[in-house]
N, C-alpha and C. Protein backbone atom coordinates (compact mmCIF):
# COMPACT_ATOMS: atom_id res chain seq x y z
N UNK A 1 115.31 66.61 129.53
CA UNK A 1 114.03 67.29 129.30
C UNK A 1 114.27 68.61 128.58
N UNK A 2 113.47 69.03 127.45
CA UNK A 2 113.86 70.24 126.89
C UNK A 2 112.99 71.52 127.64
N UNK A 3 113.46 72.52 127.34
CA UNK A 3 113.19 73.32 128.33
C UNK A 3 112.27 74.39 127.59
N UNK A 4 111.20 74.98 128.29
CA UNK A 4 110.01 75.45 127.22
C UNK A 4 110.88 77.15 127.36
N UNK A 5 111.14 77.53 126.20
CA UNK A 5 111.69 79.00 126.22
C UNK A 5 110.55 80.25 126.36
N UNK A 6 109.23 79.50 126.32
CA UNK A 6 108.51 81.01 127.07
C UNK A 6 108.96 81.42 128.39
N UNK A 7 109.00 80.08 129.22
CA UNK A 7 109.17 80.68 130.28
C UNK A 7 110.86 80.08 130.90
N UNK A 8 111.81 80.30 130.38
CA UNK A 8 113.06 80.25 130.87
C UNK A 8 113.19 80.98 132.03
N UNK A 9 113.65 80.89 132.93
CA UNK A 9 114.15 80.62 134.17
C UNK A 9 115.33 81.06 134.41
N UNK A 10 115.92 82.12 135.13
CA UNK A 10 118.02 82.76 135.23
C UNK A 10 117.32 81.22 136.89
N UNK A 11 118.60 80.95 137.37
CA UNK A 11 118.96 80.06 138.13
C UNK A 11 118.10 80.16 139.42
N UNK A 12 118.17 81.51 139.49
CA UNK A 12 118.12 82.20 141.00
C UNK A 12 116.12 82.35 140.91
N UNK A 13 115.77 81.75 139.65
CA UNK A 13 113.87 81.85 139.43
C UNK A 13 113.42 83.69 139.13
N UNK A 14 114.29 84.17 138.53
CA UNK A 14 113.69 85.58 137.83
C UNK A 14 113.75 85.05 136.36
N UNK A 15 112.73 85.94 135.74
CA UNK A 15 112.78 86.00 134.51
C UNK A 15 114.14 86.52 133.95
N UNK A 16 114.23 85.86 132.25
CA UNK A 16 115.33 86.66 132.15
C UNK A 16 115.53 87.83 130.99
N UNK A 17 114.27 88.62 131.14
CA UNK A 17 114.17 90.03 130.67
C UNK A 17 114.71 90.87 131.46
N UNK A 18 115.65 91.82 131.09
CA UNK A 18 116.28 92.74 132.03
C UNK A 18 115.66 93.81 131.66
N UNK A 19 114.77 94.31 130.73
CA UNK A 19 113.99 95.10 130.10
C UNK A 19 112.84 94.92 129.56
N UNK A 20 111.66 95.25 129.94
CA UNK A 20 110.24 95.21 129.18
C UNK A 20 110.16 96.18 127.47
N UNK A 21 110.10 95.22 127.12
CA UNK A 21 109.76 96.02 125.71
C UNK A 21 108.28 96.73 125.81
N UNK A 22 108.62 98.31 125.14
CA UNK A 22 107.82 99.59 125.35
C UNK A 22 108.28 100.35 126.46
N UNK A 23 108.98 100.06 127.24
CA UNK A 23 110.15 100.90 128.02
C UNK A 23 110.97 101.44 127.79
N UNK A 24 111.84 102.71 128.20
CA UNK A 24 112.88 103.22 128.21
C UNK A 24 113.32 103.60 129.62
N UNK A 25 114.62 103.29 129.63
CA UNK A 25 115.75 103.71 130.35
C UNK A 25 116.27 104.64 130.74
N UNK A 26 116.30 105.49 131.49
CA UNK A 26 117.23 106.64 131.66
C UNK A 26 118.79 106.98 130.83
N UNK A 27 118.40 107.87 129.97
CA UNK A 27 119.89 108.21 129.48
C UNK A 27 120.19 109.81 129.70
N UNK A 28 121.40 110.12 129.83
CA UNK A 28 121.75 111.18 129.84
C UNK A 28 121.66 112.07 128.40
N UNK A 29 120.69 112.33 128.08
CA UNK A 29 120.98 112.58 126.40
C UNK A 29 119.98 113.71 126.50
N UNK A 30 119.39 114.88 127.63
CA UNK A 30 118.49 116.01 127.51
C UNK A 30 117.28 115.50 126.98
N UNK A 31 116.32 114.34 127.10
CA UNK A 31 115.51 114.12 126.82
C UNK A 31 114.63 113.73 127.43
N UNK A 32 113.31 114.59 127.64
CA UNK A 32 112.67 114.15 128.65
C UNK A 32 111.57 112.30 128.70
N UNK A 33 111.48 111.45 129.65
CA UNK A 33 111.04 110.28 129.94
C UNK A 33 110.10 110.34 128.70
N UNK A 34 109.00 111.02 128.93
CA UNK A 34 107.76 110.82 128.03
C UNK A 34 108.11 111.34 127.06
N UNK A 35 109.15 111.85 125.61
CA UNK A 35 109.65 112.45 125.08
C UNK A 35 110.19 110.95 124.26
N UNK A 36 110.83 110.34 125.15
CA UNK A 36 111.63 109.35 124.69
C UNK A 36 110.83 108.18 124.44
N UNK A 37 109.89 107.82 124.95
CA UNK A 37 108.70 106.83 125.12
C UNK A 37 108.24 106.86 124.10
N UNK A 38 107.85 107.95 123.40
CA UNK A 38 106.98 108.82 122.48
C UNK A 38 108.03 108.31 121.09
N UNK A 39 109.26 108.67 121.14
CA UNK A 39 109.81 108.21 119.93
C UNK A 39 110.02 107.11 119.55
N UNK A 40 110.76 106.76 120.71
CA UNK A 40 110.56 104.86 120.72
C UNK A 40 108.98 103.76 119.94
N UNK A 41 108.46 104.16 120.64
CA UNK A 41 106.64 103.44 120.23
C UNK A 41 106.79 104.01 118.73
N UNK A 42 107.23 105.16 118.19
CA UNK A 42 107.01 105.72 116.68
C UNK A 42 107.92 104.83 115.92
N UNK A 43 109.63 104.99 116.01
CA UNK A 43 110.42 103.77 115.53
C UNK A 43 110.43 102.93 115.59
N UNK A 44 109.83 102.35 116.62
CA UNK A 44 109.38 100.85 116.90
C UNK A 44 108.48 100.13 115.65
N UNK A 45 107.96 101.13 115.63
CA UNK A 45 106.62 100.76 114.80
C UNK A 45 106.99 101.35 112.82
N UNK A 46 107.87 102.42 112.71
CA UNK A 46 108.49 102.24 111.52
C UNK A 46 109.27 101.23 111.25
N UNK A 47 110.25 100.47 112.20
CA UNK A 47 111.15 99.72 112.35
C UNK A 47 110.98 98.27 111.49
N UNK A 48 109.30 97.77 112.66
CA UNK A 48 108.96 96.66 111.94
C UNK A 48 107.99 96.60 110.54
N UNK A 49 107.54 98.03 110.35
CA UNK A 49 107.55 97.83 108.74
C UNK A 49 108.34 98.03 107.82
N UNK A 50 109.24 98.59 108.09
CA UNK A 50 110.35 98.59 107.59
C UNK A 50 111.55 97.36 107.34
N UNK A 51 111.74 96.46 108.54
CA UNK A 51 111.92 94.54 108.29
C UNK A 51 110.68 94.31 107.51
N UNK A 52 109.47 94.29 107.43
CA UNK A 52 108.91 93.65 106.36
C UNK A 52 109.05 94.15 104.99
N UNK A 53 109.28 95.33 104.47
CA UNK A 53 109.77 95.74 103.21
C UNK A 53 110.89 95.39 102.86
N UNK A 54 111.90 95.62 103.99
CA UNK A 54 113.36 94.22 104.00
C UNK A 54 112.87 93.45 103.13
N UNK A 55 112.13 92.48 104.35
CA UNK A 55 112.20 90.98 103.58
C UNK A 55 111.26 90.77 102.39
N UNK A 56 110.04 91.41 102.12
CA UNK A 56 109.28 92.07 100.85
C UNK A 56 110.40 92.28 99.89
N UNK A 57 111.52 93.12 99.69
CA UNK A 57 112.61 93.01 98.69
C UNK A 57 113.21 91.55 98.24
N UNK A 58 113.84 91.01 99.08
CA UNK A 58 114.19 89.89 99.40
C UNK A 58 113.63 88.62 98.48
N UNK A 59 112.06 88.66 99.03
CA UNK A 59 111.05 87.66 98.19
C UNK A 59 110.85 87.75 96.64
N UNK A 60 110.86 88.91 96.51
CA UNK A 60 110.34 89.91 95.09
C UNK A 60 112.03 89.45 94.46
N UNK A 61 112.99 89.47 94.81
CA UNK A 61 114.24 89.46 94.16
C UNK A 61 114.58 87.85 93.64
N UNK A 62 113.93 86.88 94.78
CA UNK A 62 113.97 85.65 94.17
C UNK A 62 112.73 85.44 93.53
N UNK A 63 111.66 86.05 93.17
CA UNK A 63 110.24 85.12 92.91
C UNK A 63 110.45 86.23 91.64
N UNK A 64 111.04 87.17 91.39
CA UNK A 64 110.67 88.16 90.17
C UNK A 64 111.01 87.16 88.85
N UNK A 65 109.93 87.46 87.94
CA UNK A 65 109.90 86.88 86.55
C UNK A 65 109.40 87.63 85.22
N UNK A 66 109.84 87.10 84.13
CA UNK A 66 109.54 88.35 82.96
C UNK A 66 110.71 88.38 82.32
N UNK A 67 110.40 89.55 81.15
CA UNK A 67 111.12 90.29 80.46
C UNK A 67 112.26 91.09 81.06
N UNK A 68 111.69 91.55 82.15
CA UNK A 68 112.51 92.75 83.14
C UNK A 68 113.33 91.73 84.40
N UNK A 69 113.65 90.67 84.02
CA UNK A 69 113.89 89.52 85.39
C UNK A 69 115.38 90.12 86.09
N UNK A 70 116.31 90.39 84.85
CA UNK A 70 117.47 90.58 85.02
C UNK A 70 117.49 91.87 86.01
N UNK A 71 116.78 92.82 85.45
CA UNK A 71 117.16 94.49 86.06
C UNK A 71 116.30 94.24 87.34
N UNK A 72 114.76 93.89 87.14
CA UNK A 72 114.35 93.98 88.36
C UNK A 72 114.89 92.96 89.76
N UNK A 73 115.61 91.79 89.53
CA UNK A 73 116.23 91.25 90.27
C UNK A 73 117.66 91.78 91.05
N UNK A 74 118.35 92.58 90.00
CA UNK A 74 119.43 93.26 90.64
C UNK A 74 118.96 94.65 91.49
N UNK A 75 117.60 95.33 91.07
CA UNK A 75 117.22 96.05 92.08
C UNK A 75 116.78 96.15 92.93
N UNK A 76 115.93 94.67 93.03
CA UNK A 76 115.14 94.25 94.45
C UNK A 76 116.61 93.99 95.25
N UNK A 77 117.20 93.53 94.89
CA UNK A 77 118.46 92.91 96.07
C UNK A 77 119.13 94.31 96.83
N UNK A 78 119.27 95.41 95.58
CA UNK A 78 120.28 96.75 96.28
C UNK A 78 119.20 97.10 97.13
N UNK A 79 118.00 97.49 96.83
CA UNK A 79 117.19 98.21 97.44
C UNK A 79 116.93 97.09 99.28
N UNK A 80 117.13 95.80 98.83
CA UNK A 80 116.54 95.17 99.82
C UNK A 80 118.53 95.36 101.09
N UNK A 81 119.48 95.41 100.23
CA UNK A 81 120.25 95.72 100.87
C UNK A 81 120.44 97.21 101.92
N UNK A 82 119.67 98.27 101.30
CA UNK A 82 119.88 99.70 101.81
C UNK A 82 118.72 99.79 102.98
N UNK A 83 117.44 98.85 102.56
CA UNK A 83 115.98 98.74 103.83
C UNK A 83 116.91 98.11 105.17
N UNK A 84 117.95 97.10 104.48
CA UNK A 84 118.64 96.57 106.11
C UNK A 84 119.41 97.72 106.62
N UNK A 85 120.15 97.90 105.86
CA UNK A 85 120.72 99.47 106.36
C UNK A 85 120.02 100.18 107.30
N UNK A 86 118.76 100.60 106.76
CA UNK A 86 117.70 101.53 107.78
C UNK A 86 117.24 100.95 108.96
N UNK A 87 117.61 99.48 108.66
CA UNK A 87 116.63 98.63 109.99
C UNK A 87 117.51 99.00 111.14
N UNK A 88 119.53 98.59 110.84
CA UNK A 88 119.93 98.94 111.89
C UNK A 88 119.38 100.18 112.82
N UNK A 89 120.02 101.22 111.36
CA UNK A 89 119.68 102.90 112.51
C UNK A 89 118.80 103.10 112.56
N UNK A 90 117.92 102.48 112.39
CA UNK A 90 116.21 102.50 113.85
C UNK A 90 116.66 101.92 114.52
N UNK A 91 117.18 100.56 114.88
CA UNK A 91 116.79 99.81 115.68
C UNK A 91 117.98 100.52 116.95
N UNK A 92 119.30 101.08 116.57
CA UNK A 92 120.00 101.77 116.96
C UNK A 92 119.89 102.64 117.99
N UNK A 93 118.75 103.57 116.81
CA UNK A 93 117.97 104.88 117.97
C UNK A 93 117.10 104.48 118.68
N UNK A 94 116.30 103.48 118.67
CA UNK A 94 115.38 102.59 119.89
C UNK A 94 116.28 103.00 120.71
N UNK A 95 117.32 101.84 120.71
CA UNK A 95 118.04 101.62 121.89
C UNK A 95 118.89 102.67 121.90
N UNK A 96 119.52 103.71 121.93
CA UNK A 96 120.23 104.66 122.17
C UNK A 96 119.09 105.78 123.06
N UNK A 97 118.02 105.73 122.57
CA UNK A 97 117.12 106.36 123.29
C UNK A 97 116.57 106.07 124.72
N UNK A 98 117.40 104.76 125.07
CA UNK A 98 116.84 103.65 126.08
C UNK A 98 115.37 102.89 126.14
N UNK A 99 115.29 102.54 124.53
CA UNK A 99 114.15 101.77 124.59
C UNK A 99 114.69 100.77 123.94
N UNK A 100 113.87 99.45 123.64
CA UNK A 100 113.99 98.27 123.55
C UNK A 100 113.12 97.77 121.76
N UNK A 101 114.22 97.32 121.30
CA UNK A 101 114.03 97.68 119.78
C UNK A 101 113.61 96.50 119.35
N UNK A 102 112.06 95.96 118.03
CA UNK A 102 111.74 94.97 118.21
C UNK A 102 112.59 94.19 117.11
N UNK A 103 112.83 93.08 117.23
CA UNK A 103 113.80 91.84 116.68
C UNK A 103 112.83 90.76 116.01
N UNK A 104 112.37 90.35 116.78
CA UNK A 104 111.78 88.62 116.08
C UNK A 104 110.82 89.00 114.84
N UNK A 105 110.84 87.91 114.09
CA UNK A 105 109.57 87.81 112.99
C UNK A 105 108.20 87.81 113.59
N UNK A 106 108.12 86.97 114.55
CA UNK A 106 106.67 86.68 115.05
C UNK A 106 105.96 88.53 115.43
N UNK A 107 107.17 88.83 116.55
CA UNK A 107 106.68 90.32 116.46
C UNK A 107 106.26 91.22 115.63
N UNK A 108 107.32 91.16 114.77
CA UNK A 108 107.24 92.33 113.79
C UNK A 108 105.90 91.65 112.90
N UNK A 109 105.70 90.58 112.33
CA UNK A 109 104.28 90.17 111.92
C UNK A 109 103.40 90.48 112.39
N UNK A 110 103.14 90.52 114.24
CA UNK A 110 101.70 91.35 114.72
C UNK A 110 101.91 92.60 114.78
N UNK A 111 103.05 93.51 114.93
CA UNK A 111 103.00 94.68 114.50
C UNK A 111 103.01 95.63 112.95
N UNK A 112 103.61 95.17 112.31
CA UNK A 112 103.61 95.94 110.94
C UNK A 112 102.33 96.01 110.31
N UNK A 113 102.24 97.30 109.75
CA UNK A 113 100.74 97.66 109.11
C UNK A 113 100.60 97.31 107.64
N UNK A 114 102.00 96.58 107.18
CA UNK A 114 102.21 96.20 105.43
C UNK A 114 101.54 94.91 105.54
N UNK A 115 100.73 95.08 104.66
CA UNK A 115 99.84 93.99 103.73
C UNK A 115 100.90 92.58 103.54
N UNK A 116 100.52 91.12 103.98
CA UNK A 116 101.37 89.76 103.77
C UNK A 116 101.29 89.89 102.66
N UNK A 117 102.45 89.23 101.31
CA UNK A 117 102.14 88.98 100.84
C UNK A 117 101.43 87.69 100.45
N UNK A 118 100.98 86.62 99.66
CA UNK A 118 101.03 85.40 99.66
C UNK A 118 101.92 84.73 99.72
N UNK A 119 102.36 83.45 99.75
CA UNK A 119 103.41 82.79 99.36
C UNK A 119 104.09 82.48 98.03
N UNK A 120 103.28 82.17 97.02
CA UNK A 120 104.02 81.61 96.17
C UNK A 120 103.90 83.19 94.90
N UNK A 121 104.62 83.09 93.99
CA UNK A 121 105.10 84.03 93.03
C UNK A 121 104.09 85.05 92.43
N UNK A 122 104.00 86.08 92.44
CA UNK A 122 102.92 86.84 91.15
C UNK A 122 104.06 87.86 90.38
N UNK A 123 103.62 87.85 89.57
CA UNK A 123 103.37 89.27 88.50
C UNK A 123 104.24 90.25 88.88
N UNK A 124 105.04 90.64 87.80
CA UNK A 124 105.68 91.86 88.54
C UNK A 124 104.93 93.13 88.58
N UNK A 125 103.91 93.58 87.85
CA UNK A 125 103.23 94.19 88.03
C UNK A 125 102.61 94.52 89.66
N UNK A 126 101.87 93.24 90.28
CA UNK A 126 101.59 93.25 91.57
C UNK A 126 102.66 93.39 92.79
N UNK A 127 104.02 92.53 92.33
CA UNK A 127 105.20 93.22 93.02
C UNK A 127 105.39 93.78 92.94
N UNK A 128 105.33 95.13 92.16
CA UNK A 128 105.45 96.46 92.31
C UNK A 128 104.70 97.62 93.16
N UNK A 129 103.54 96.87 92.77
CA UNK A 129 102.49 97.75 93.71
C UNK A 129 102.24 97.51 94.98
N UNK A 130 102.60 96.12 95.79
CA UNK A 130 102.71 95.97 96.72
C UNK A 130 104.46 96.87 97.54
N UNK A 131 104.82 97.15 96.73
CA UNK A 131 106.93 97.34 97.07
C UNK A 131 106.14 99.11 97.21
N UNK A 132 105.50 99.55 96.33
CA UNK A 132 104.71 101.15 96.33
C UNK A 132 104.14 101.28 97.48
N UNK A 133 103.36 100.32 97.62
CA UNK A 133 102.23 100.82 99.01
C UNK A 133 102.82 100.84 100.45
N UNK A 134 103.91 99.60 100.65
CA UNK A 134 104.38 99.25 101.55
C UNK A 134 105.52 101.01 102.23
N UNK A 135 106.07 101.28 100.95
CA UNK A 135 106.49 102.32 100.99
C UNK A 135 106.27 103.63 101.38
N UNK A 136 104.98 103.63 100.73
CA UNK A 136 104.32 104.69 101.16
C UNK A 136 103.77 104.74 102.65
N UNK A 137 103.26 103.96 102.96
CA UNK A 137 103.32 103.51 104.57
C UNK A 137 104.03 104.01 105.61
N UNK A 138 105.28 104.02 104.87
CA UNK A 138 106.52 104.13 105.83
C UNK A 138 106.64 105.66 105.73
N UNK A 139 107.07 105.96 104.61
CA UNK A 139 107.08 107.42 104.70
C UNK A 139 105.96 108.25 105.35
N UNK A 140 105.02 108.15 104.99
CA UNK A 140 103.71 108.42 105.91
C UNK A 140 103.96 108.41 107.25
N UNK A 141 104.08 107.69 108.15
CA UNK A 141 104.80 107.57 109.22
C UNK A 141 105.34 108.13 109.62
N UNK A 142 106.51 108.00 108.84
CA UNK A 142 107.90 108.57 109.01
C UNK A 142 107.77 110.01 108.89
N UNK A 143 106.92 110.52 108.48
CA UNK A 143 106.52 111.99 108.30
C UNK A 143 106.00 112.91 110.05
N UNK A 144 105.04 111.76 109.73
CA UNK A 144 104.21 112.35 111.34
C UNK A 144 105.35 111.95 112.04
N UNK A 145 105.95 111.07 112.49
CA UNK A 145 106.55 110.78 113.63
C UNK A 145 108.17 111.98 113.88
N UNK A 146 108.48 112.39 112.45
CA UNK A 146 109.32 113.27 112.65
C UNK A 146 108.79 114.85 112.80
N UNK A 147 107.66 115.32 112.40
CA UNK A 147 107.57 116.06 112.57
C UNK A 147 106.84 116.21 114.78
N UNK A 148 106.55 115.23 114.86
CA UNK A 148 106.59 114.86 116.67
C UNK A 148 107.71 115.26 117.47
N UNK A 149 108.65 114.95 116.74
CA UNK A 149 110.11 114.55 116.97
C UNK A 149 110.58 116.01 117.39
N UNK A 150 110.52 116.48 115.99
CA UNK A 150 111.18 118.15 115.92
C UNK A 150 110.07 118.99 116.95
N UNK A 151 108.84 118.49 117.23
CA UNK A 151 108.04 119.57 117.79
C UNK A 151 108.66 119.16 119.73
N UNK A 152 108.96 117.96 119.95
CA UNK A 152 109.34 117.61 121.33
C UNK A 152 110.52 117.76 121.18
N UNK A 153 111.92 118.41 120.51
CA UNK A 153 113.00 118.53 121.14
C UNK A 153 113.79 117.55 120.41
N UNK A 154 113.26 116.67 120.12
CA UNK A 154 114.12 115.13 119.56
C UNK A 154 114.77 115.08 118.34
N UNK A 155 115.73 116.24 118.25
CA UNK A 155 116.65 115.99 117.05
C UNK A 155 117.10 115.11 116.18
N UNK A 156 117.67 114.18 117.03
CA UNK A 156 118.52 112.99 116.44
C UNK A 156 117.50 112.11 116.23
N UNK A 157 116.33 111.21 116.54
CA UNK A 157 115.07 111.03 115.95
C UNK A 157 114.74 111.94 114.71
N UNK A 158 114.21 112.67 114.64
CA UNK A 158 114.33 113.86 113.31
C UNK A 158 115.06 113.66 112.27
N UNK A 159 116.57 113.90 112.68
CA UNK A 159 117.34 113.54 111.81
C UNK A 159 117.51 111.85 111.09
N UNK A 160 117.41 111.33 111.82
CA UNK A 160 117.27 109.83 111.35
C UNK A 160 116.13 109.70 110.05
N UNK A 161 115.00 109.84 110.89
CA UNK A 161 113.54 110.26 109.90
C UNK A 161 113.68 110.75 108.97
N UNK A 162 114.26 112.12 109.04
CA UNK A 162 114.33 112.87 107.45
C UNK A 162 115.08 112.55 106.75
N UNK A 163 116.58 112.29 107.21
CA UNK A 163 118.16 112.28 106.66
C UNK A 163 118.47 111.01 106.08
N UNK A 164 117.48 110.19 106.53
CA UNK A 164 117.59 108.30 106.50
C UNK A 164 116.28 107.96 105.90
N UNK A 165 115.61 107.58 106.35
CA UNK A 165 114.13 106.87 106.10
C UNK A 165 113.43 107.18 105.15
N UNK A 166 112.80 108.77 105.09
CA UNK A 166 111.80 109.38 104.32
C UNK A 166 112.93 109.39 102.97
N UNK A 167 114.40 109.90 102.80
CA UNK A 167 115.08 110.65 101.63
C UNK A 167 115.68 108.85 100.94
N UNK A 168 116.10 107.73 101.76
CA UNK A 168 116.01 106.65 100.86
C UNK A 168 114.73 105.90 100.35
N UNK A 169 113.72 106.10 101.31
CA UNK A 169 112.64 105.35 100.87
C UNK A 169 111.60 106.06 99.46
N UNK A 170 111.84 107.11 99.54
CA UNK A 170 111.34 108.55 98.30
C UNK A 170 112.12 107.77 97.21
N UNK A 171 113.51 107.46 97.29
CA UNK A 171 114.34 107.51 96.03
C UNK A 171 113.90 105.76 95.51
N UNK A 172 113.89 105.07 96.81
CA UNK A 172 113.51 103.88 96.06
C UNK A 172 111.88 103.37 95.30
N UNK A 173 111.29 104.57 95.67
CA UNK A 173 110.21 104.52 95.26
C UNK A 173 110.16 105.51 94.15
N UNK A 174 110.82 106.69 93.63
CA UNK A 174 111.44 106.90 92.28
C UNK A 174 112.00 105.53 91.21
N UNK A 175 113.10 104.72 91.79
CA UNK A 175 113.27 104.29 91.11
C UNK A 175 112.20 103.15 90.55
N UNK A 176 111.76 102.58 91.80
CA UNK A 176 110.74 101.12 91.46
C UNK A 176 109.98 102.19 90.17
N UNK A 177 108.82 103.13 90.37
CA UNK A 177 108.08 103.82 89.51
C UNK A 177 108.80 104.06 88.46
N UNK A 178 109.56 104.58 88.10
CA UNK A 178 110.36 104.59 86.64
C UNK A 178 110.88 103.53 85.74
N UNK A 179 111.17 102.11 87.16
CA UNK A 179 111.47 101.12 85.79
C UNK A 179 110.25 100.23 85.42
N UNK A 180 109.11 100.59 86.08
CA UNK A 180 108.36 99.93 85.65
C UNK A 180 107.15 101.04 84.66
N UNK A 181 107.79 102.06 84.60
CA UNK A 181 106.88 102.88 83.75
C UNK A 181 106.33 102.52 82.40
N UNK A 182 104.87 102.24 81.61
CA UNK A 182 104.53 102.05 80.68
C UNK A 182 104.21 100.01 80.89
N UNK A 183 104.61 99.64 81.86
CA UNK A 183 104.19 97.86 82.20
C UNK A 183 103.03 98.13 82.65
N UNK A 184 102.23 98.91 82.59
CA UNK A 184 100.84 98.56 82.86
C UNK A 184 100.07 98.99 84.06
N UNK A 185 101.15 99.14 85.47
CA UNK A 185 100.62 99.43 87.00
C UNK A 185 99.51 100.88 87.06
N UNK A 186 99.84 101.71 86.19
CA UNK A 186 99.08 102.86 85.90
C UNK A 186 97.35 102.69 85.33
N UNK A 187 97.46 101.68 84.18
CA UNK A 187 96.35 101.64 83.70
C UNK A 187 95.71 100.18 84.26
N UNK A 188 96.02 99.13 85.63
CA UNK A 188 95.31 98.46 86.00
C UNK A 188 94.10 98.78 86.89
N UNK A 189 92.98 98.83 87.14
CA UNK A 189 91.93 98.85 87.71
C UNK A 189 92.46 99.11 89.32
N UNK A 190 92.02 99.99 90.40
CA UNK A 190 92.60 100.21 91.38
C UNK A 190 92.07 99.22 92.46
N UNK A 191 90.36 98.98 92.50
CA UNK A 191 90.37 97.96 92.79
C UNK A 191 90.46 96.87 93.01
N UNK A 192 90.77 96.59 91.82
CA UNK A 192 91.37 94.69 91.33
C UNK A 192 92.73 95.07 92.32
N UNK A 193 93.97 95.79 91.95
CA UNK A 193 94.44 96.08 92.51
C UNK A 193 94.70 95.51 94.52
N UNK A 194 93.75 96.41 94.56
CA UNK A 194 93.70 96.47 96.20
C UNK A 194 93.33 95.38 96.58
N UNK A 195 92.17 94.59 95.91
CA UNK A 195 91.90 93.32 96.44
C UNK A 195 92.89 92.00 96.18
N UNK A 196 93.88 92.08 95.23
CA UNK A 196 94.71 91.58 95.32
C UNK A 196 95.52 91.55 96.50
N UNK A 197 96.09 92.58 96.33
CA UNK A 197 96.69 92.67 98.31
C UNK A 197 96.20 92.62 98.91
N UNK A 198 95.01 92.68 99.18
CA UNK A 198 94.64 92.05 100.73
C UNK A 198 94.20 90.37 101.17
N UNK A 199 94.82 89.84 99.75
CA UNK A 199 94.92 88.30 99.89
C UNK A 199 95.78 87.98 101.30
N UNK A 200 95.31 87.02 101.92
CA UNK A 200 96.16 86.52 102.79
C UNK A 200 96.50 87.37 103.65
N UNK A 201 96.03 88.57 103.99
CA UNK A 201 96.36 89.32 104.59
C UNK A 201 96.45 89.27 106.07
């Protein structure tokens, strides 16, 4: 009989969560309970938009087409390589903070505030502007939640935020904007635009 993994079973009939996700743990690290709670729920929540701009790179690197196929394909991949980078050290400081850092797709899909894309291929134009917004998102975020950070004591949160997140995600959003400068994203209609992304959303 296969065994239904919602509700798996340790031998002895406890669940086998040893931790509720949105919890933290006691650590010795000068930080007070609600302090740590507070950062956690903030990275948590940069974290999994941040896996979806991951895998947003990812898609854009195999579905990119055009004139620009070559360059923009080798940059979706670095850039989609450096977003995993960031995923660790969030997901890191979750748990170093003694909170519980989110993992699955299904999750991070009901949590992240980035727009789905569709499935099948568009425009690099629209991959661009979706790779912009998603970005901006984050930094946004990543702004308030560090300046939380520095106002409660939470350095190393802070530092992550500023030193990591906000200063690669700025540069990759320099670069996306510059190589696509003069393709058009400037002078398309902002609406058409927006309603594009919120296809499938």
């Amino acid at each position: 009989m296969k065994p239904n993994s919602s509700n798996l079973k340790h031998p002895a009939g406890h669940d086998t969560e040893i931790q509720e996700y949105g919890t933290v743990v006691d650590r010795p690290i000068s930080l007070d309970h609600k302090v740590r709670l507070a950062s956690v729920a903030s990275l948590n929540q940069i974290l999994a938009d941040t896996m979806t701009l991951r895998d947003m790179y990812k898609k854009h690197h195999w579905q990119v087409s055009g004139p620009t196929f070559y360059q923009l394909h080798l940059l979706f991949d670095k850039h989609y390589g450096e977003q995993a980078e960031l995923v660790d050290l969030l997901a890191e400081r979750v748990q170093t903070l003694g909170g519980v850092a989110i993992a699955m797709a299904p999750d991070v899909a009901e949590t992240t505030r980035i727009a789905r894309p569709p499935r099948g291929r568009e425009d690099v134009t629209m991959q661009v502007f979706r790779l912009l917004q998603a970005h901006e998102i984050i930094v946004e975020d990543a702004h308030e939640a560090a300046r939380a950070a520095a106002a409660n004591g939470d350095d190393g949160t802070n530092d992550v935020l500023v030193s990591d997140v906000i200063r690669r995600n700025e540069l990759q959003v320099w670069f996306v904007s510059e190589h696509i400068a003069g393709a058009g994203i400037a002078d398309r209609d902002e609406e058409t635009a927006r309603s594009a992304a919120a296809v499938q959303v």
